[in-house]
N, C-alpha and C. Protein backbone atom coordinates (compact mmCIF):
# COMPACT_ATOMS: atom_id res chain seq x y z
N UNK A 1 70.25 84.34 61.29
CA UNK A 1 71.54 83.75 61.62
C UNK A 1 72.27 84.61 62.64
N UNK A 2 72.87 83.61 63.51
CA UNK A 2 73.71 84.79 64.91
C UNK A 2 75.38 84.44 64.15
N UNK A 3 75.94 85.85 64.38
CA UNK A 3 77.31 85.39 64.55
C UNK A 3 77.78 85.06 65.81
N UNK A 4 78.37 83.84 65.40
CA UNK A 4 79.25 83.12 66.62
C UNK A 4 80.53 83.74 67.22
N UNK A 5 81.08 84.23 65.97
CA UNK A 5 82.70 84.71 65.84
C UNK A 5 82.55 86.02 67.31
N UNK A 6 81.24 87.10 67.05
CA UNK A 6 81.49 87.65 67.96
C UNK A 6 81.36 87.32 69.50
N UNK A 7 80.61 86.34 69.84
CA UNK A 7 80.27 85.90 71.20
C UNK A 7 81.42 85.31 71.86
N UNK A 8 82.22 86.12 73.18
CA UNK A 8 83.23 85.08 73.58
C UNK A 8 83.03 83.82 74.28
N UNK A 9 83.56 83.35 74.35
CA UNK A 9 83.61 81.65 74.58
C UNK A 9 84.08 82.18 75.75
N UNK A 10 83.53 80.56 77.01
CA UNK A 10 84.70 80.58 78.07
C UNK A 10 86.11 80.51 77.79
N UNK A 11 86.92 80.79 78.33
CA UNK A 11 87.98 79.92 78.26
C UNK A 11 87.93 78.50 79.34
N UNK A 12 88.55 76.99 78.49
CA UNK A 12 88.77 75.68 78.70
C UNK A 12 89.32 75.96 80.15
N UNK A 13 89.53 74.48 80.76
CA UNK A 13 89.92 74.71 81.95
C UNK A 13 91.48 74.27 81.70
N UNK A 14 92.04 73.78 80.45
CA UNK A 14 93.39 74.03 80.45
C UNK A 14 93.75 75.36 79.91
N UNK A 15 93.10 76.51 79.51
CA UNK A 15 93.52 77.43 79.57
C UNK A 15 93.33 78.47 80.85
N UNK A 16 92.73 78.13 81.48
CA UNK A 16 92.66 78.41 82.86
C UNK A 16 93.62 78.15 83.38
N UNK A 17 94.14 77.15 83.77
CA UNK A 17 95.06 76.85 84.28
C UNK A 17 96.46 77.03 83.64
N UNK A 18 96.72 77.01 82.61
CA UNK A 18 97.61 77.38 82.19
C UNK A 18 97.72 78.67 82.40
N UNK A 19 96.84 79.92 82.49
CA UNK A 19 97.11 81.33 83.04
C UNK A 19 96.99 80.91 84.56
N UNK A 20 96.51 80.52 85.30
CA UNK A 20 96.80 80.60 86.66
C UNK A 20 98.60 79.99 86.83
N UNK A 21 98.72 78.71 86.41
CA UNK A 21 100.13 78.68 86.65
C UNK A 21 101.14 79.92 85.91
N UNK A 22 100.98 80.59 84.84
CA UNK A 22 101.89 81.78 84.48
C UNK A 22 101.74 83.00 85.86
N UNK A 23 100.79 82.98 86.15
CA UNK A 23 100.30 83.70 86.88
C UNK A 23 101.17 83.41 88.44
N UNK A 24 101.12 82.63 88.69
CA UNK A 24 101.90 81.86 90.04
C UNK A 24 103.08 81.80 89.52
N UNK A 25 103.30 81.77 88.69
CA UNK A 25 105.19 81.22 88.31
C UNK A 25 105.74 83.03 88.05
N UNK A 26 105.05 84.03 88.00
CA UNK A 26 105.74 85.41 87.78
C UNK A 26 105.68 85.91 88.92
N UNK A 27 104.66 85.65 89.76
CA UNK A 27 104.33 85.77 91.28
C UNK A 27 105.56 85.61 91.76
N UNK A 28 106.01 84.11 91.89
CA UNK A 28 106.70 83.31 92.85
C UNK A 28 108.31 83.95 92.32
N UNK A 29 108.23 83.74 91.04
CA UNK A 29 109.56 84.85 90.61
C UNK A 29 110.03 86.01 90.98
N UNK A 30 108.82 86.87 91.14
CA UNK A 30 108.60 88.18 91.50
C UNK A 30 109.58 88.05 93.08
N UNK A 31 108.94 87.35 93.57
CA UNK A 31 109.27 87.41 95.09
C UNK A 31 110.51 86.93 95.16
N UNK A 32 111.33 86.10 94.26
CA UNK A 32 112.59 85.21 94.25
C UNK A 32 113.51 86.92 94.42
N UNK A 33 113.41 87.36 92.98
CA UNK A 33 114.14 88.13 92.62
C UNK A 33 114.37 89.66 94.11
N UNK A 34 113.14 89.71 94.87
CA UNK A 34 112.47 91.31 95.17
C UNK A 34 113.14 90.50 96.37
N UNK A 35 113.64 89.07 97.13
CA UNK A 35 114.71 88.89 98.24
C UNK A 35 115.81 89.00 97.46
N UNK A 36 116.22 88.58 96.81
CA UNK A 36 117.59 88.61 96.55
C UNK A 36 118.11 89.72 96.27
N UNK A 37 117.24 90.92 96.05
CA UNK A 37 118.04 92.48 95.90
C UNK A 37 117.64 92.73 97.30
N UNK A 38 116.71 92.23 98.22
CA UNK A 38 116.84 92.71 99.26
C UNK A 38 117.74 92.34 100.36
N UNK A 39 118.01 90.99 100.24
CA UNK A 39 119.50 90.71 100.71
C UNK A 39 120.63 91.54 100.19
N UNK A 40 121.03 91.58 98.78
CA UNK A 40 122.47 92.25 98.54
C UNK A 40 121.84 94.29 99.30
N UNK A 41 120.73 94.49 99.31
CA UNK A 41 120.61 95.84 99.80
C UNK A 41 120.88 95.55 101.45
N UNK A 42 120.53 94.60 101.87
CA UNK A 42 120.94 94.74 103.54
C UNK A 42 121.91 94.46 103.81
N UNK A 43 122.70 93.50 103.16
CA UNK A 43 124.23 93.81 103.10
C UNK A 43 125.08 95.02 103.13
N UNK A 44 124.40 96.16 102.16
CA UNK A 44 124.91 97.52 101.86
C UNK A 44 124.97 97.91 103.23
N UNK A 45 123.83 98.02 103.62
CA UNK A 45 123.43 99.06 104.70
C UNK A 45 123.93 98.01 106.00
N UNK A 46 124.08 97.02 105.96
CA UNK A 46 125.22 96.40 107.05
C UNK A 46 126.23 97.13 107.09
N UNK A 47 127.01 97.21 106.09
CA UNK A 47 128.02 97.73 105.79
C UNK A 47 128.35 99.49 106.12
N UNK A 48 127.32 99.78 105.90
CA UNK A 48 127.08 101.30 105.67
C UNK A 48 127.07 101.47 107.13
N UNK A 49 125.68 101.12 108.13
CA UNK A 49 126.09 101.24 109.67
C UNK A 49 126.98 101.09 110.42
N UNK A 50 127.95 99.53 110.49
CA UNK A 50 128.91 98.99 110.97
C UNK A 50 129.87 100.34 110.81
N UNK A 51 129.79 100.50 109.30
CA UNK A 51 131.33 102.08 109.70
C UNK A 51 131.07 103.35 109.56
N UNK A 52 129.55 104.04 109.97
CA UNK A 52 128.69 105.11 110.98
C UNK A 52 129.39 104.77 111.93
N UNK A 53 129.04 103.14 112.61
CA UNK A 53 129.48 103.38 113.83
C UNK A 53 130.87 103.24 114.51
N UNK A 54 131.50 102.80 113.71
CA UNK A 54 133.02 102.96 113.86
C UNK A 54 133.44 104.06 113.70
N UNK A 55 133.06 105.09 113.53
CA UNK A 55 133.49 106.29 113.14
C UNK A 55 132.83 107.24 113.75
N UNK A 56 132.08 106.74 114.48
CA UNK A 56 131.24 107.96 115.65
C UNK A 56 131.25 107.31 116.90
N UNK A 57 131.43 106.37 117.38
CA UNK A 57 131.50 105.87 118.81
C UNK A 57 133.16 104.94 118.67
N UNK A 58 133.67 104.95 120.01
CA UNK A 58 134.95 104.85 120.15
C UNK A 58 135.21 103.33 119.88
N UNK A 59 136.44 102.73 119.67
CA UNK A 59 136.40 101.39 119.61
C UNK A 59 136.17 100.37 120.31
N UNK A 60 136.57 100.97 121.92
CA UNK A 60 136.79 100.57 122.92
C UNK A 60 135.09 99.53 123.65
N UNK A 61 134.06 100.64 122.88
CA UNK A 61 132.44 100.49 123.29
C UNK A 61 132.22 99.34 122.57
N UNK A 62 132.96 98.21 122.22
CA UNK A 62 131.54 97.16 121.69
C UNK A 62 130.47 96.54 121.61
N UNK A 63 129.95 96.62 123.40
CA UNK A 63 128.52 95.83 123.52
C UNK A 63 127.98 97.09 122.69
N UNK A 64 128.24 98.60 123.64
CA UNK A 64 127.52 99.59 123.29
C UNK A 64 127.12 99.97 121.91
N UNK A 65 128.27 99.74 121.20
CA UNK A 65 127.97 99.69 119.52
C UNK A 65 127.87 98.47 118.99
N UNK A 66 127.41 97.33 119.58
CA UNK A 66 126.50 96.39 118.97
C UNK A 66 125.10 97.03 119.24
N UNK A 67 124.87 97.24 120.78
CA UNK A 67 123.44 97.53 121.22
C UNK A 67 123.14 98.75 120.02
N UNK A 68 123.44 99.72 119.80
CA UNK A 68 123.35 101.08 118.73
C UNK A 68 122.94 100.31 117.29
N UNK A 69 123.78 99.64 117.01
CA UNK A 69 123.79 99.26 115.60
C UNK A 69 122.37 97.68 115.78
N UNK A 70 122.37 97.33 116.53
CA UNK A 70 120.97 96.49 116.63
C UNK A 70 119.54 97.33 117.02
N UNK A 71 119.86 98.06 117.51
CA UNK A 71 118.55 99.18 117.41
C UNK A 71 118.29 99.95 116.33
N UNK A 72 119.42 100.85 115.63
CA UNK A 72 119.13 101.39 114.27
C UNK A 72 118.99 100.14 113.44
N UNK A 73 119.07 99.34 113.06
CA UNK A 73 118.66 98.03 111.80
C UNK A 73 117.39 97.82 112.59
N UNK A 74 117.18 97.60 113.81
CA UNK A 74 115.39 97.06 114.10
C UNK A 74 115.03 98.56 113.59
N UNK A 75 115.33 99.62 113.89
CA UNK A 75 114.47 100.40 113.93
C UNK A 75 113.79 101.17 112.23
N UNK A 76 115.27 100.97 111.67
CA UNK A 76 114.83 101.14 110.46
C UNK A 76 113.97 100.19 109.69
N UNK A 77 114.54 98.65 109.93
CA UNK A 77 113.33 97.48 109.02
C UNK A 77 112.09 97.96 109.77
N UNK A 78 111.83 98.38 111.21
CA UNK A 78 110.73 98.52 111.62
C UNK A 78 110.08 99.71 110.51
N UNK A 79 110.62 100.72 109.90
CA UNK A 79 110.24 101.80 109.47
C UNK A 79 109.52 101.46 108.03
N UNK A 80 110.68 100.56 107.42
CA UNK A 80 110.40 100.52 105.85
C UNK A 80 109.43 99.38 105.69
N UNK A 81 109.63 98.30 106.39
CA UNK A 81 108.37 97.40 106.21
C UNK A 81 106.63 98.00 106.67
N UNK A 82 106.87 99.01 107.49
CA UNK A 82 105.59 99.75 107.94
C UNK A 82 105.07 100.19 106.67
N UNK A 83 105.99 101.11 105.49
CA UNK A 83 105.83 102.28 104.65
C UNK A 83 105.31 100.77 103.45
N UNK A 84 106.42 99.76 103.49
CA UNK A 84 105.76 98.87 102.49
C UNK A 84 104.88 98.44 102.64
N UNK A 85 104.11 97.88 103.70
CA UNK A 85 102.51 97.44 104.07
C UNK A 85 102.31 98.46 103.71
N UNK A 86 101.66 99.56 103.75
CA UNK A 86 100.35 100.40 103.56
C UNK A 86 100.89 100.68 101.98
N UNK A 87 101.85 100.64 101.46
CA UNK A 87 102.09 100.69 100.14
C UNK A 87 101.18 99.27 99.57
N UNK A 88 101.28 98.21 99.84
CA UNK A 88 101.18 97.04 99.39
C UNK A 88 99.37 96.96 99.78
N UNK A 89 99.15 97.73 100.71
CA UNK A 89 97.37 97.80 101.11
C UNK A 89 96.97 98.79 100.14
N UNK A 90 97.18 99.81 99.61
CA UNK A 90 96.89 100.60 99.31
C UNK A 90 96.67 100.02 97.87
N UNK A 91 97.60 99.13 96.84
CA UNK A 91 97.44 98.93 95.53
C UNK A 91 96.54 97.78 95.67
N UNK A 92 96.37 96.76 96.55
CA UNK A 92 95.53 95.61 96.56
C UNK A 92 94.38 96.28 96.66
N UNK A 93 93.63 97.33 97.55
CA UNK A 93 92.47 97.73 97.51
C UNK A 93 92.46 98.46 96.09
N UNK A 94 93.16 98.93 95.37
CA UNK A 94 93.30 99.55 93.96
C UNK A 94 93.15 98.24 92.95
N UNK A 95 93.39 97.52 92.97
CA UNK A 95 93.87 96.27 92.47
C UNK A 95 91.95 95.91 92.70
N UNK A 96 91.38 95.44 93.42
CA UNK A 96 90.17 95.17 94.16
C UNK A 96 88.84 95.50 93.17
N UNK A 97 88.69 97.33 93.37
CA UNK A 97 88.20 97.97 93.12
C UNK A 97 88.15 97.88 91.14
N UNK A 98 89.28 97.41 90.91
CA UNK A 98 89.14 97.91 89.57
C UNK A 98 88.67 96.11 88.83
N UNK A 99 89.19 95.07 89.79
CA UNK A 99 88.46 94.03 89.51
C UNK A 99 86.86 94.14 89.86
N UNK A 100 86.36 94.79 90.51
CA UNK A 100 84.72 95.01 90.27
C UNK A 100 84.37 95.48 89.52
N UNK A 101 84.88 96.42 88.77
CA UNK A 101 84.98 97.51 88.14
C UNK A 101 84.66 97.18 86.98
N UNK A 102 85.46 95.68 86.49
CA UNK A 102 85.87 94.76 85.51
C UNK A 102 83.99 93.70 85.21
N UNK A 103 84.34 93.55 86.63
CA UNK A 103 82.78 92.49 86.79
C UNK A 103 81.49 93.25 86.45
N UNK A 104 81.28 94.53 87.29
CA UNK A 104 80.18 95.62 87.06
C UNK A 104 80.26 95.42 85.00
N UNK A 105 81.28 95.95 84.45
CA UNK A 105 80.86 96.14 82.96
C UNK A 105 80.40 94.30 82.38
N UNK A 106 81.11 93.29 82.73
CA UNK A 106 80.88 92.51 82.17
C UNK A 106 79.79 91.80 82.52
N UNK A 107 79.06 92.31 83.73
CA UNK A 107 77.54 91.73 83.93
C UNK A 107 76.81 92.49 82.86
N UNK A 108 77.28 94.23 82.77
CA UNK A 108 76.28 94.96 81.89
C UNK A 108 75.93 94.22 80.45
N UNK A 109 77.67 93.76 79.87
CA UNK A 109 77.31 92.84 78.42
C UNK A 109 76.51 91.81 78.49
């Protein structure tokens, strides 16, 4: 006699899908939430530059301290979205690796 109890079963394709949609719905959340603090954070730092630069260049300069204050905001999103890609490459190939990792043992069973 085999025990059954220990052999896993597939999982159904409504349980499939039912983890793929949890799966997409924490995703899609994920990303709701990770703009909306990133809006109220670029607001800050709107805020934060606009009176740097009121307070270090004269009043009189406005193109000049528009041009200033549109180069530091490109230059910084240019900075932090750089540091977040290779952040975001770096865990997907981590992420990758440990799904083979996953496959390698479960071919061995």
């Amino acid at each position: 006699m085999t025990n059954e109890k220990n052999v896993p079963r597939k999982p159904s394709r409504k349980v499939k899908l039912a983890r793929e949609f949890r799966n997409q719905f924490i995703v899609t959340f994920s990303t709701l939430f990770t703009s909306a603090f990133a809006l109220v954070a670029a607001f800050a730092w709107n805020d934060l530059v606009k009176e740097a630069i009121e307070k270090y260049i004269s009043p009189g300069q406005t193109i000049i301290s528009r041009v200033v204050y549109a180069l530091l905001v490109t230059l910084l999103a240019v900075v932090v979205s750089f540091q977040f890609g290779k952040l975001a490459a770096f865990y997907k190939v981590e992420q990758e690796e440990e799904g083979e990792k996953d496959k390698k043992i479960q071919a061995r069973k």
